[in-house]
Protein backbone atom coordinates (compact mmCIF):
# COMPACT_ATOMS: atom_id res chain seq x y z
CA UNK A 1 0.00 0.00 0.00
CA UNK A 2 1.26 3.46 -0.75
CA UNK A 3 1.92 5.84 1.67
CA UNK A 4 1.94 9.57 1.54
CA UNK A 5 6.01 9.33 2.27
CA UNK A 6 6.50 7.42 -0.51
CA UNK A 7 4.19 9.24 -2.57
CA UNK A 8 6.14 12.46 -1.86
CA UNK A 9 9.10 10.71 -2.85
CA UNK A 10 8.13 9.83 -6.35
CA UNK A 11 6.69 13.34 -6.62
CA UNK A 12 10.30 14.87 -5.42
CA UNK A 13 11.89 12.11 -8.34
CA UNK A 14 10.10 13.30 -10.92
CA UNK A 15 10.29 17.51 -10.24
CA UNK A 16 13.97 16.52 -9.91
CA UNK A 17 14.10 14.57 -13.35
CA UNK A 18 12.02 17.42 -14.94
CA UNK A 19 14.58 19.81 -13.27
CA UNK A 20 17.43 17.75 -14.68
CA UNK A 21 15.94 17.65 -18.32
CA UNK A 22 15.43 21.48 -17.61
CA UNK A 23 18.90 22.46 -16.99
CA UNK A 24 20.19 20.11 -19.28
CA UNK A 25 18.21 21.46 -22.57
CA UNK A 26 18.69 25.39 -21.16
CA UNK A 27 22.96 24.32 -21.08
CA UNK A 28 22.06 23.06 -24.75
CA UNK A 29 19.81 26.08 -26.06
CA UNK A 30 22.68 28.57 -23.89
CA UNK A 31 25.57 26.94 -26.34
CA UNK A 32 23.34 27.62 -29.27
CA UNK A 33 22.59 31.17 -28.33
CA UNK A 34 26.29 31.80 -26.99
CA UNK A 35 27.51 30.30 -30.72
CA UNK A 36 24.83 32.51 -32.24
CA UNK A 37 25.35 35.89 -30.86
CA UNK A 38 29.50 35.61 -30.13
CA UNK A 39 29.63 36.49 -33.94
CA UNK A 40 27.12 39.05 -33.54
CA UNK A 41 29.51 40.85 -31.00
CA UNK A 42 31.13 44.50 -32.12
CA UNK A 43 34.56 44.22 -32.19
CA UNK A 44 37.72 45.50 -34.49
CA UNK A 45 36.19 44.41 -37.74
CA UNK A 46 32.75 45.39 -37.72
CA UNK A 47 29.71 47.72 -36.33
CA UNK A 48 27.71 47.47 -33.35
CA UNK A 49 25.63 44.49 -34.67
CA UNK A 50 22.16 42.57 -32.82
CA UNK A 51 20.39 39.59 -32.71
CA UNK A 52 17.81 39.56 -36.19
CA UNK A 53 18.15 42.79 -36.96
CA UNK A 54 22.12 42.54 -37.46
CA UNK A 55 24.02 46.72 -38.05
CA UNK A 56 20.36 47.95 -39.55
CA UNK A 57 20.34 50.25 -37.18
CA UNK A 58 24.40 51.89 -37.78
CA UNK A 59 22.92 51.13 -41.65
CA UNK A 60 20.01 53.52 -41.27
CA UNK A 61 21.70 55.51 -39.75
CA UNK A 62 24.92 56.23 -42.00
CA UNK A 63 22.85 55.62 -45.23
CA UNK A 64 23.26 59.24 -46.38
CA UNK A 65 27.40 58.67 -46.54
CA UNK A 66 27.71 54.78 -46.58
CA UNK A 67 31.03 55.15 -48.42
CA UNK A 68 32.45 57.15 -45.93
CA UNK A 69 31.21 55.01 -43.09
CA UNK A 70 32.39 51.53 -44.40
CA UNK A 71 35.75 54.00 -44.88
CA UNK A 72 35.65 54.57 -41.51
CA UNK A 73 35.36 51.13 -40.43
CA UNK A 74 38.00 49.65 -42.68
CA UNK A 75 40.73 52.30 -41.99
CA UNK A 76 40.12 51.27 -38.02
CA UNK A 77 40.08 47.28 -38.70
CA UNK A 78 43.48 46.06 -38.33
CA UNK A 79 43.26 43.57 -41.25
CA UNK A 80 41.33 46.76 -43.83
CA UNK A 81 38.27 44.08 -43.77
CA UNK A 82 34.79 44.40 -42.22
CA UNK A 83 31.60 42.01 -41.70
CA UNK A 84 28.33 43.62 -41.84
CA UNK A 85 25.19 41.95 -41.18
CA UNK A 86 21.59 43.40 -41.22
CA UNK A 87 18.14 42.03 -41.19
CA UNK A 88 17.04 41.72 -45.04
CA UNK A 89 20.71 40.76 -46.96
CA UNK A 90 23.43 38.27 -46.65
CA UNK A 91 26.12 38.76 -45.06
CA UNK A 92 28.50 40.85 -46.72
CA UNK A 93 32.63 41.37 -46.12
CA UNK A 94 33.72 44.42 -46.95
CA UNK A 95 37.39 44.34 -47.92
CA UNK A 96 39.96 46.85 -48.99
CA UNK A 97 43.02 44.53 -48.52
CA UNK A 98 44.93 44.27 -51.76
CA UNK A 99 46.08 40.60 -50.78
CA UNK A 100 41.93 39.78 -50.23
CA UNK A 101 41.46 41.55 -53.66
CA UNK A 102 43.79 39.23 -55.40
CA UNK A 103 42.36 36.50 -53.79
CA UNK A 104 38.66 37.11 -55.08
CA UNK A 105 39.97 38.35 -58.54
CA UNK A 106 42.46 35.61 -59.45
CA UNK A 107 43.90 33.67 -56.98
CA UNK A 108 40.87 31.86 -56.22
CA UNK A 109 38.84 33.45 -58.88
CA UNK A 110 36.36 30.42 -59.64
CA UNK A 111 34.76 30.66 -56.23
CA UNK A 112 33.90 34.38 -56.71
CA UNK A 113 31.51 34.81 -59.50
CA UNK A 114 29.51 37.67 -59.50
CA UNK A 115 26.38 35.02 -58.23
CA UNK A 116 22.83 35.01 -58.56
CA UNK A 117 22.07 37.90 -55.55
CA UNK A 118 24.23 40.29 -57.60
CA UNK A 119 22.68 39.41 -61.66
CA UNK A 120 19.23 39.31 -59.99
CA UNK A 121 19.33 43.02 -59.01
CA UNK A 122 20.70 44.02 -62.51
CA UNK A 123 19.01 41.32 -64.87
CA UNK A 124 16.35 43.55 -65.65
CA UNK A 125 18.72 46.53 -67.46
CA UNK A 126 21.76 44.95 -68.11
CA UNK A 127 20.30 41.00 -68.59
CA UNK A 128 22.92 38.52 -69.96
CA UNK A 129 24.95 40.76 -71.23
CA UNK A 130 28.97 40.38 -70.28
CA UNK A 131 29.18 42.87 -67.04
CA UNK A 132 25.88 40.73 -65.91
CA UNK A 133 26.64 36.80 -66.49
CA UNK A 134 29.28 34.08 -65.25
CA UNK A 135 30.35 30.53 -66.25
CA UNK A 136 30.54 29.76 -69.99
CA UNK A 137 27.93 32.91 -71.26
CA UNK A 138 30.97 35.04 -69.81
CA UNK A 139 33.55 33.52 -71.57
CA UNK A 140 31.61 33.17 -74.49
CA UNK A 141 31.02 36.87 -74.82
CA UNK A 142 34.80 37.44 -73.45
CA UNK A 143 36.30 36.19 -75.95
CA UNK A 144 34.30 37.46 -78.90
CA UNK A 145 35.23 41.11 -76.77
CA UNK A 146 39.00 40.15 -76.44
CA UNK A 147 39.33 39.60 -80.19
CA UNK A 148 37.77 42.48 -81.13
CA UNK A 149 39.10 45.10 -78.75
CA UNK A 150 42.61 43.56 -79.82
CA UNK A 151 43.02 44.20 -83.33
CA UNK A 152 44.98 47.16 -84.51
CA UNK A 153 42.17 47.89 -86.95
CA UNK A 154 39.90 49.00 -83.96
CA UNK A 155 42.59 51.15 -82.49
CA UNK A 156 42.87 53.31 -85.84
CA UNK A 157 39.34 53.32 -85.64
CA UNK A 158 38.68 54.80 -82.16
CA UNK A 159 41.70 57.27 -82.92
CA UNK A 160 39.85 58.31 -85.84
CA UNK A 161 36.79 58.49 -84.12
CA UNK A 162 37.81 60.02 -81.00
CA UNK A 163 39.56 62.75 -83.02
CA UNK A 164 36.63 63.34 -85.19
CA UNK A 165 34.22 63.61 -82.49
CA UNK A 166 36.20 66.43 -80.44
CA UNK A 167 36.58 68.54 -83.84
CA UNK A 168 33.60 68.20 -85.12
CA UNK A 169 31.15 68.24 -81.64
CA UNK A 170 32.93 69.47 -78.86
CA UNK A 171 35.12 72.24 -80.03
CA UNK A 172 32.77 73.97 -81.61
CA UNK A 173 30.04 73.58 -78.98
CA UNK A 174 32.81 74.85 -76.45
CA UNK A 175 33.81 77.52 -78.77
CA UNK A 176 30.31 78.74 -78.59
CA UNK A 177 29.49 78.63 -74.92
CA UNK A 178 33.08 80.36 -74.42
CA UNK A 179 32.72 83.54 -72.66
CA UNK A 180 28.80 82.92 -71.97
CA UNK A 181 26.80 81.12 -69.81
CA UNK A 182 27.42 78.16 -67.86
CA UNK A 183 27.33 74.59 -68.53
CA UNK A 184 27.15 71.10 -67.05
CA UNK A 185 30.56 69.71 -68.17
CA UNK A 186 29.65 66.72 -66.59
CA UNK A 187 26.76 66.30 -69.25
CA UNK A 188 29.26 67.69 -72.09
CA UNK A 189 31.20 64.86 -71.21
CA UNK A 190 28.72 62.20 -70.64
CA UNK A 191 26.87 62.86 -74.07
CA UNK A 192 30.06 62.99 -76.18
CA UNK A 193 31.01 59.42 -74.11
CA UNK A 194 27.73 58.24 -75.41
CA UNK A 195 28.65 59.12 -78.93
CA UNK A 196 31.71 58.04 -79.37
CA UNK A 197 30.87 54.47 -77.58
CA UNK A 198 27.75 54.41 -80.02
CA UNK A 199 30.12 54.59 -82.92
CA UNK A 200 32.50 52.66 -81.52
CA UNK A 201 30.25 49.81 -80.24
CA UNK A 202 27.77 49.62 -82.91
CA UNK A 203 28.60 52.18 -85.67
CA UNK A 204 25.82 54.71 -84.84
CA UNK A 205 25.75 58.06 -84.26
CA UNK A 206 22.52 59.28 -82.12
CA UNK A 207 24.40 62.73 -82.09
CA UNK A 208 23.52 63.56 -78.32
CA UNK A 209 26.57 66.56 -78.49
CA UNK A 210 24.98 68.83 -79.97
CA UNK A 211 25.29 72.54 -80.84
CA UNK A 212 24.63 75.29 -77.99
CA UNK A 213 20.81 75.69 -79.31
CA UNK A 214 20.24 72.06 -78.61
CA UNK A 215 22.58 71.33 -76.35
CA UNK A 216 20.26 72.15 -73.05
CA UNK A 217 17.21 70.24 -74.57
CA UNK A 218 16.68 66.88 -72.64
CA UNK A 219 17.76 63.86 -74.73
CA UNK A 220 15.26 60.71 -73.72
CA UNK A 221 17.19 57.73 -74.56
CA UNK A 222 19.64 59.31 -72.23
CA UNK A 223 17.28 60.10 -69.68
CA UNK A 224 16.34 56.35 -69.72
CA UNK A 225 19.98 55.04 -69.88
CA UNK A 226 20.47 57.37 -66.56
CA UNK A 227 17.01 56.30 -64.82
CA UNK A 228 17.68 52.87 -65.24
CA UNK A 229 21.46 52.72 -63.86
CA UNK A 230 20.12 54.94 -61.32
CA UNK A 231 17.28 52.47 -59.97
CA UNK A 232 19.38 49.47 -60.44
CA UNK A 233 21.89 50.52 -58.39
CA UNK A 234 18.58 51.74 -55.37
CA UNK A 235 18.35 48.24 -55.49
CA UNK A 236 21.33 47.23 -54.02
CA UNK A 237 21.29 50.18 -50.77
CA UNK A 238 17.69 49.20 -50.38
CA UNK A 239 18.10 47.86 -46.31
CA UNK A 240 15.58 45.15 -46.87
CA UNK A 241 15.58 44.11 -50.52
CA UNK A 242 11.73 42.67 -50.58
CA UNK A 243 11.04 46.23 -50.79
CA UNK A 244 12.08 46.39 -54.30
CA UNK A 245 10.79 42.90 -55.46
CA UNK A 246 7.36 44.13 -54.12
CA UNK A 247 6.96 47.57 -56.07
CA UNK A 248 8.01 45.05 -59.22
CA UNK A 249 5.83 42.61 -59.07
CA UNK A 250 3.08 45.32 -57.99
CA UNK A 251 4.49 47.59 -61.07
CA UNK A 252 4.13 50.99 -59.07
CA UNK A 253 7.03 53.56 -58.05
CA UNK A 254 10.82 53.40 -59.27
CA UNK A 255 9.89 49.89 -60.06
CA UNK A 256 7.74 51.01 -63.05
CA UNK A 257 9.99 54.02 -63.96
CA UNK A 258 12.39 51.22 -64.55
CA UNK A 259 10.46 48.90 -66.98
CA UNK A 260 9.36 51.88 -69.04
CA UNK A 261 13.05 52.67 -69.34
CA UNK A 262 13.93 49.26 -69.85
CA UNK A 263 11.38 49.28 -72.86
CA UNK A 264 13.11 52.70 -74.50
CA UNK A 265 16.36 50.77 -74.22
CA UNK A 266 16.11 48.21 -76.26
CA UNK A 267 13.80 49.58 -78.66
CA UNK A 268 16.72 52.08 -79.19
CA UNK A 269 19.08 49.22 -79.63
CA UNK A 270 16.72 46.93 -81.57
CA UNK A 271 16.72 49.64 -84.14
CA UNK A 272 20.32 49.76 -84.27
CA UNK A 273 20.50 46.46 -84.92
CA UNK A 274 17.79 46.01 -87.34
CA UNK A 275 19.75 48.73 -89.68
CA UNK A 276 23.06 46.85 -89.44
CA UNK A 277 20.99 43.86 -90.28
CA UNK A 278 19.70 45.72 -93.44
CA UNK A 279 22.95 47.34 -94.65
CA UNK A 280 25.74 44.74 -94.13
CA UNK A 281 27.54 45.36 -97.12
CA UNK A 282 27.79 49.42 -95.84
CA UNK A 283 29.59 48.25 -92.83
CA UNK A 284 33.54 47.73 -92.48
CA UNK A 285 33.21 45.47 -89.36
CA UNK A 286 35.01 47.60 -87.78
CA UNK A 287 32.89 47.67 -84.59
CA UNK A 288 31.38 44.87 -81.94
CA UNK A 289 28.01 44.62 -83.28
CA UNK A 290 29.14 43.74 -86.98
CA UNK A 291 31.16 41.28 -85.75
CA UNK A 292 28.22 39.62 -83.53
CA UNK A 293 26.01 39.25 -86.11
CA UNK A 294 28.74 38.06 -88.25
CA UNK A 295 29.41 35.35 -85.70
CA UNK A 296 25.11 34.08 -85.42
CA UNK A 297 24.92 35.88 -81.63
CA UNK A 298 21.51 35.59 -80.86
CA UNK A 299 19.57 39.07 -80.82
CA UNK A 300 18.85 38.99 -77.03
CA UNK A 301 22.56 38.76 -76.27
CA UNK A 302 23.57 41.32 -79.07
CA UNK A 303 21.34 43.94 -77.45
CA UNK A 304 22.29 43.00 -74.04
CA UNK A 305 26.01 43.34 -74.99
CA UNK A 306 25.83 46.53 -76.11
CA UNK A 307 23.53 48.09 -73.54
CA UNK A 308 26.53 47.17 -70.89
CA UNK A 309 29.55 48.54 -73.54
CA UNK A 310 27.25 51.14 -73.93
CA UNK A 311 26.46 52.14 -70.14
CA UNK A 312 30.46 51.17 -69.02
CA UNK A 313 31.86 53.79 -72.45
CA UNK A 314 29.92 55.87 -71.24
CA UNK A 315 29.71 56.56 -67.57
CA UNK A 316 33.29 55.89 -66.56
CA UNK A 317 35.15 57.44 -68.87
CA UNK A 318 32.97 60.58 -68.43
CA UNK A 319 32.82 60.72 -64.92
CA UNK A 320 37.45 60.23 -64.42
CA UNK A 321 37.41 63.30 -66.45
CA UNK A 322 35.05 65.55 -64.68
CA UNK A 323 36.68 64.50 -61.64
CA UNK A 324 39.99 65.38 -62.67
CA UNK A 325 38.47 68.90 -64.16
CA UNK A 326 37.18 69.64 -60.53
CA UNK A 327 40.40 68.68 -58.77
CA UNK A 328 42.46 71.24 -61.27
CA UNK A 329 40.39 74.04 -60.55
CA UNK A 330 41.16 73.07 -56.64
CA UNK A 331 44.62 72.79 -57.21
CA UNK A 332 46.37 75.27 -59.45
CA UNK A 333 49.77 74.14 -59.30
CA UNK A 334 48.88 71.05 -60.33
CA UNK A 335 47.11 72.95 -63.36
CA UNK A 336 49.74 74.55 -64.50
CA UNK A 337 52.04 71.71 -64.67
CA UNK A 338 49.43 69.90 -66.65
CA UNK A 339 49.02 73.21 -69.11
CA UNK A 340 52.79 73.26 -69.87
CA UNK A 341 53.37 69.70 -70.71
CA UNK A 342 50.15 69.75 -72.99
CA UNK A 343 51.25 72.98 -74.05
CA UNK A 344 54.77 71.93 -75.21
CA UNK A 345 53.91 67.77 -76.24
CA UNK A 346 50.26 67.85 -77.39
CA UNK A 347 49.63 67.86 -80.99
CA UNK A 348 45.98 66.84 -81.66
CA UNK A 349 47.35 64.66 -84.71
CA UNK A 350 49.28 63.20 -83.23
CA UNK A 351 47.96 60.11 -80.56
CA UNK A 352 51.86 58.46 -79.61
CA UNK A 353 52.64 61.71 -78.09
CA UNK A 354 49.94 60.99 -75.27
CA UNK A 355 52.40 58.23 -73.84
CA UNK A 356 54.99 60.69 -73.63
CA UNK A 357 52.69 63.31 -71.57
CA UNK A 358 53.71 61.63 -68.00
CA UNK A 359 52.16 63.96 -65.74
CA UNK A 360 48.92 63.77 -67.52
CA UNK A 361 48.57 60.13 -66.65
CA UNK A 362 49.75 60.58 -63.72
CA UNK A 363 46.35 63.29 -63.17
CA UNK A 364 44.36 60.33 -64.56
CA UNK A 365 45.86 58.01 -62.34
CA UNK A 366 45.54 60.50 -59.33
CA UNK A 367 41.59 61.63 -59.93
CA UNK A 368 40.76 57.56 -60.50
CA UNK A 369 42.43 56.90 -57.14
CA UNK A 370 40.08 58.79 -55.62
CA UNK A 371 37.70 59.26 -57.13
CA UNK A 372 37.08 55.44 -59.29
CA UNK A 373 34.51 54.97 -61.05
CA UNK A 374 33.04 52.21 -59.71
CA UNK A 375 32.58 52.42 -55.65
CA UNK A 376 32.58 48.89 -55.15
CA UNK A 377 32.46 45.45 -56.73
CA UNK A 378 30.90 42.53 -55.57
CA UNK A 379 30.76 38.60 -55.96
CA UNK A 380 29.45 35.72 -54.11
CA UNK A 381 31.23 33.00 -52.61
CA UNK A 382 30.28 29.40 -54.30
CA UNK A 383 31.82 27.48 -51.37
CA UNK A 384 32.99 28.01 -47.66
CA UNK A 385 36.53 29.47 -48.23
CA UNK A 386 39.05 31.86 -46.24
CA UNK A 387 40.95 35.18 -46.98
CA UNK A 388 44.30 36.11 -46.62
CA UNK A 389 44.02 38.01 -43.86
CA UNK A 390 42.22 35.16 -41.80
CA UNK A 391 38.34 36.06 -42.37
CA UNK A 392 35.89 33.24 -43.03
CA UNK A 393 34.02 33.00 -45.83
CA UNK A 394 30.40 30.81 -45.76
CA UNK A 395 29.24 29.76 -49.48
CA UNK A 396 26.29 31.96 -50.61
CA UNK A 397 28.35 35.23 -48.44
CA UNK A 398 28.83 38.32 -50.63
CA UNK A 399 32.19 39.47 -50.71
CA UNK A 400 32.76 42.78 -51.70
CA UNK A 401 36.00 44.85 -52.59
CA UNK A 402 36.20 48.50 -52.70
CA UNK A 403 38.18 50.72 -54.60
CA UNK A 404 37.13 54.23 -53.00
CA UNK A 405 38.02 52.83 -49.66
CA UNK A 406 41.26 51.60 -51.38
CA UNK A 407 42.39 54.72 -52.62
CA UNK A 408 41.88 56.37 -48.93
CA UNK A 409 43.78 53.75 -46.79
CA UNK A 410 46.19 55.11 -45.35
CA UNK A 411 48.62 51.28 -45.25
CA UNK A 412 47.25 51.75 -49.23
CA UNK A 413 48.87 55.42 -50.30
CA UNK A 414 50.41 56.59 -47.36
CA UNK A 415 49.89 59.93 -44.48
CA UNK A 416 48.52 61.99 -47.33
CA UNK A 417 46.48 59.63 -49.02
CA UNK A 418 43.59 62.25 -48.90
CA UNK A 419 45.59 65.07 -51.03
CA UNK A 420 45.30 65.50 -54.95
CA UNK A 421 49.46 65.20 -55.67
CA UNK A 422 49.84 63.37 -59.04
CA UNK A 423 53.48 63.04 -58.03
CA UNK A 424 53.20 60.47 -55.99
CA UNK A 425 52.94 58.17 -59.25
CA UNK A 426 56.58 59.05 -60.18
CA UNK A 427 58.70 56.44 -59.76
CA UNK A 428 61.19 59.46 -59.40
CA UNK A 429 60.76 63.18 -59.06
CA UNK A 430 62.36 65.04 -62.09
CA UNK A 431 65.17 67.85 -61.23
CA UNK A 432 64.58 71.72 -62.25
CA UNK A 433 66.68 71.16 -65.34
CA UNK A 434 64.27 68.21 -66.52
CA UNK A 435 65.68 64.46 -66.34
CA UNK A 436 63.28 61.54 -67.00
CA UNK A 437 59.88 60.61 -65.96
CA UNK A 438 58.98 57.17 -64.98
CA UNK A 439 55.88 56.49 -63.76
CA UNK A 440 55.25 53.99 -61.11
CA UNK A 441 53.85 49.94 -62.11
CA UNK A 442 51.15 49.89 -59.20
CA UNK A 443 49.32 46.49 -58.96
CA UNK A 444 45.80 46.33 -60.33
CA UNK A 445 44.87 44.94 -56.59
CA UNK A 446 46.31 47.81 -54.90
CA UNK A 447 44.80 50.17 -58.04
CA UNK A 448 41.81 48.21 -58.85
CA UNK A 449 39.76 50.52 -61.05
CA UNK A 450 39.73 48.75 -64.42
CA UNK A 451 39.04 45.44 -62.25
CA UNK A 452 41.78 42.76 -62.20
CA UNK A 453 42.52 38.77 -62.65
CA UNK A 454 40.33 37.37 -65.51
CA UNK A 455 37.50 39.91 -65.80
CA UNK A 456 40.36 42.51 -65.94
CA UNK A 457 38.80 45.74 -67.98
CA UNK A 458 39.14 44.99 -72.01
CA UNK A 459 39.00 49.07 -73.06
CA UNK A 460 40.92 49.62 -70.19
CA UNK A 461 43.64 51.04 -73.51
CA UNK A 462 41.20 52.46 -75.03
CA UNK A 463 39.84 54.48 -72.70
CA UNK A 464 42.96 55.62 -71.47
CA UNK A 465 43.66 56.78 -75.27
CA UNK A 466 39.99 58.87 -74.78
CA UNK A 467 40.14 60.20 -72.18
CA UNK A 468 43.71 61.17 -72.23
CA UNK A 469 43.08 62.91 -76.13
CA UNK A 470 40.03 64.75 -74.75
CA UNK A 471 41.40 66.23 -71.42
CA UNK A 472 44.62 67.15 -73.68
CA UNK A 473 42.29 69.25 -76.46
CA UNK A 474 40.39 70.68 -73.70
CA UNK A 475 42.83 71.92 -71.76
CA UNK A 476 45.16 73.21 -74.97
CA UNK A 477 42.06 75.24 -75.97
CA UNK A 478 39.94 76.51 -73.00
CA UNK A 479 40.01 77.25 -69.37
CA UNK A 480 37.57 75.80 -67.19
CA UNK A 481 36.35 77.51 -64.15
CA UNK A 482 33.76 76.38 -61.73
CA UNK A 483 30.43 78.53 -61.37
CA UNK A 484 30.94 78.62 -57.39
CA UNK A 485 34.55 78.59 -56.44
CA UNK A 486 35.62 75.86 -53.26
CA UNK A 487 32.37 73.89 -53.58
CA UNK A 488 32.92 70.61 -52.51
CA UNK A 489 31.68 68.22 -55.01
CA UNK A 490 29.87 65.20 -54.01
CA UNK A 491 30.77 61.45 -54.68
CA UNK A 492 27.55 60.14 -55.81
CA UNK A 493 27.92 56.05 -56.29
CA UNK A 494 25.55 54.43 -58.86
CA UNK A 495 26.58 51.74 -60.91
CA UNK A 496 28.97 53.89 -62.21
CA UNK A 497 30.05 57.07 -60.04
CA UNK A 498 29.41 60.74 -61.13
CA UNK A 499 29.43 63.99 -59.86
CA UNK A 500 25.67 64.70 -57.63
CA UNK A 501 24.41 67.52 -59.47
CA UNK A 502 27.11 67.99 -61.99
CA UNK A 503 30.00 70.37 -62.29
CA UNK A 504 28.76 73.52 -63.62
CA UNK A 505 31.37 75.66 -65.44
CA UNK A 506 32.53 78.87 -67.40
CA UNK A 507 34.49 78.27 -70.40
CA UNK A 508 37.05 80.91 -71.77
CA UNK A 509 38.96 79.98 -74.38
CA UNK A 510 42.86 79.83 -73.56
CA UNK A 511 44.75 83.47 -74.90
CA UNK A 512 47.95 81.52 -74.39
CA UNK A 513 48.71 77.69 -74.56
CA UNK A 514 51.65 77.76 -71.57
CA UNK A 515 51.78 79.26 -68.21
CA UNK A 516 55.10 80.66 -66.24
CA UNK A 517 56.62 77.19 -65.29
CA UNK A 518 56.68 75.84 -62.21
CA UNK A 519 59.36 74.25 -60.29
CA UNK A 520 58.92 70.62 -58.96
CA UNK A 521 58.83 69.92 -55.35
CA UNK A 522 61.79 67.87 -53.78
C-alpha cells in the first residue's frame, strides 16, 4: 500500500528529473545562443551588430554617406576588412586589402563569380549581357570582346573616331558657350562618351553633343539610360531588398519608372540592330556589333552586350574626367604643370605623343584613385573558403571589394592619401633642369579601377587613349572655371560614379597655350 512518504518521494523524483531535463536542454539552447550571438559581438572588424536585426540600425543611420562610413570602419580594422550583417541581406565582407582583392579576382577566382544575388538586381537593365553573367555565357562573350578590342584595326578606328568627335562636336560647342553662360561639363562629357561608344560599339551616331541651341534640350534615350542605372543601383542600398521585389511585381514607383526605361532601351538598340541587319555590305566590321552578327549571336545577347559597352563607355570614362576637371580648378599648381606639358607635347594629330605626356597620366591616375569609377564590386562566394588576412568566408556570403576605400587607406597610399598630388605616381621626381619621368607599375589589386585577374577591364587602352586625347584638347584650348569657387563636389555612387548635381562651369577659351613654369617639389 502506498503511503503519503513514498508518494512524496516519487513526486520529489520526478520535479527533480524534470529539473534535470530542464537544466540540461537550457545548457544546450545557452551553447546555441552563446555560438549565435558571439559572432554578432562589435569588435575590431565590424559595427555594433544585434540579434535579427544585425548593423540595420548603424545602416540607417549612415545611409546618407555609406562610403564614408564603411571608410571609416575599414581604416580602423586592423586587417582593412569588415563584416556587416543586417536584417534583409546576406552577409556581406567588406574588404579593402589588396592581398583579399587578389584573392577574389584571381587567386581563387572560380569561387567568386559575381552570383545570382548580384545578376538578380541588374538582370532587368543589363540581362545577360557580359558585365551581368558568369560561367561559360561570360567567356563566351569574353572572348568574342577580347578579339575584337585587340586588333589594330579598332585602335585606328577609335583614334579616328575620338579625333573626329572632339573637332567636329565638342570644339565647336565649347567655342560657342566660351565667354557665356554656364554649362554642365559633366553632361558635355557624358553625351560625347555616349557618342563616341555608339560609334564605336555599334557604328551609330545618335548625335547627343549637340550645338549650344540644342545642347540644353533633354535627350530621352539618355534620360532612360540614366534612370535605369540609377534604380538598379537603389536596389542594391535598399536595407531590406523585398522592398524592391514588391513595387516590381506590384508595377508601381521606381519599379515602373524602370520597366518603361527598360522598354526605351532596347527599342533604341533593336533599331540599331535592325539597320546593321539591313545594310551589311555598308559596314567595315570595324565595330562589336558587326562582328556579332557576323558570328550568329543571338539578338537577345547582341542587345544585351551593347547596352553594358554602352552604359560602361559611357559613364566611366565621363565621370574620371570631370573628376579630374574639378580637382584642377582646386589645385592650381597642379594645373599649371598639366598646361605646360600639354602645351609643349600635345599635338591633336598626333595620338603616340599621349604616352609621352607623364604627368597627364599621372592626373588620370591620381583623380581615378580617388575618385574610381566604380565604388565597389561585388561577388558571391560558391563554397565556404578563407581570406588572406584570416576572415571566413560561408558559401552563398557576398564578398565585396572596394576601390574608394582603397584609394583612402592610409597602409594603401600613405599619411597623405587624402591630397590631390599626381606626383606620388613618379617612380622618381624630375630635377629643375628636366631628367626623366617614370611612372610607377602599381598592382591592379592595390589600383583596382579597371578590375583585375580574368574579368580585368578589355578598353581599359582604349579608354585611357579617350580620355587622355580629350582632357589634352580641352585643356590646350579653354580654361575651365567652376560657377561657385571651393564647392565641394559630391561622390555620388551608382553603378557607375558621377558627380551629384554635376560640375557647372565657365568656359574661356585659352589666350595663351603655356603658363610661367613651375618648379617641382623635392
Amino acid at each position: 500500500m502506498e503511503t503519503p512518504f513514498s508518494s512524496f518521494i516519487a513526486l520529489c523524483s520526478l520535479l527533480s528529473a524534470i529539473t534535470y531535463c530542464c537544466l540540461i536542454y537550457n545548457a544546450k539552447l545557452f551553447h546555441k545562443l552563446r555560438c549565435f550571438l558571439l559572432p554578432l559581438l562589435p569588435g575590431d572588424n565590424a559595427p555594433p551588430t544585434y540579434p535579427v536585426i544585425g548593423c540595420l540600425i548603424s545602416f540607417y543611420k549612415n545611409r546618407h554617406r555609406l562610403l564614408s562610413w564603411y571608410t571609416d570602419l575599414l581604416s580602423a580594422s586592423p586587417t582593412q576588412t569588415v563584416v556587416i550583417r543586417r536584417l534583409g541581406a546576406r552577409k556581406t565582407i567588406i574588404t579593402a586589402n589588396p592581398e583579399n582583392v587578389e584573392y577574389m579576382l584571381k587567386t581563387n577566382f572560380i569561387n567568386f563569380p559575381k552570383g545570382k544575388p548580384f545578376t538578380d538586381i541588374l538582370n532587368d537593365f543589363l540581362g545577360c549581357g557580359i558585365f551581368n553573367v558568369d560561367g561559360e555565357l561570360w567567356h563566351a562573350q569574353r572572348k568574342l570582346a577580347s578579339h575584337q578590342f585587340s586588333s589594330k584595326s579598332l585602335k585606328e578606328h577609335v583614334e579616328t573616331i575620338v579625333k573626329e568627335s572632339v573637332k567636329t562636336k565638342l570644339f565647336p560647342l565649347l567655342d560657342s558657350l566660351a565667354g557665356g553662360k554656364a554649362v554642365d561639363l559633366q553632361e558635355v562629357l557624358r553625351r560625347l562618351g555616349f557618342d563616341i561608344v555608339c560609334r564605336l560599339s555599334s557604328g551609330f551616331d545618335p548625335c547627343c553633343l549637340g550645338d549650344e541651341h540644342c545642347f540644353f534640350d533633354e535627350v530621352e534615350i539618355l534620360k532612360a539610360f540614366d534612370k535605369a542605372g540609377e534604380i538598379s543601383a537603389k536596389r542594391e542600398a535598399t536595407p531590406i531588398s523585398t522592398a524592391w521585389k514588391l513595387k516590381k511585381v506590384l508595377g508601381v514607383g521606381s519599379e515602373k519608372v524602370l520597366k518603361d526605361s527598360v522598354k526605351k532601351i532596347h527599342e533604341f538598340i533593336s533599331k540599331i540592330v535592325d539597320e546593321r541587319k539591313k545594310n551589311k555590305t555598308e559596314s567595315e566590321s570595324k565595330d562589336l556589333l558587326s562582328r556579332m552578327i557576323m558570328d550568329g549571336v543571338s539578338e537577345d545577347v547582341i542587345r544585351d552586350m551593347l547596352i553594358s559597352f554602352i552604359m560602361a563607355g559611357r559613364d566611366t570614362t565621363s565621370a574620371a574626367m570631370t573628376w579630374l576637371f574639378y580637382a584642377l580648378s582646386r589645385h592650381s599648381q597642379v594645373e599649371e604643370k598639366l598646361v605646360n606639358e600639354i602645351g609643349f607635347q600635345f599635338k591633336e594629330d598626333e595620338y603616340e605623343k599621349l604616352k609621352e605626356m607623364k604627368y597627364l597620366q599621372a592626373c588620370l591616375c591620381e583623380t581615378m584613385r580617388l575618385y574610381p569609377p566604380v565604388a565597389w564590386d561585388s561577388k558571391h562566394a560558391v563554397y565556404d573558403d578563407m581570406l588572406p588576412d584570416g576572415t571566413p568566408v560561408k558559401a552563398g556570403d557576398r564578398v565585396t571589394y572596394f576601390p574608394y576605400g582603397m584609394g583612402r587607406m592610409e597602409k594603401i597610399w600613405g599619411m597623405d592619401r587624402l591630397e590631390f598630388r599626381p606626383d606620388r605616381w613618379y617612380d622618381c621626381k624630375p630635377d629643375e633642369n628636366g631628367g626623366t619621368v617614370y611612372l610607377k607599375e602599381v598592382s591592379p589589386f592595390k589600383f583596382p579601377v579597371f578590375h583585375a585577374g580574368p574579368r580585368v577591364c578589355i578598353g581599359k587602352g582604349l579608354a585611357n587613349v579617350q580620355m587622355s586625347y580629350v582632357v589634352a584638347s580641352i585643356v590646350k584650348r579653354f580654361e575651365i572655371r567652376p560657377v561657385v569657387s571651393g564647392k565641394e563636389a559630391v561622390y555620388l555612387p551608382l553603378l557607375t560614379a558621377h558627380m551629384d548635381g554635376g560640375l557647372k562651369v565657365f568656359i574661356r577659351r585659352r589666350q595663351n597655350g603655356l603658363v610661367p613654369p613651375v618648379k617641382i617639389a623635392r
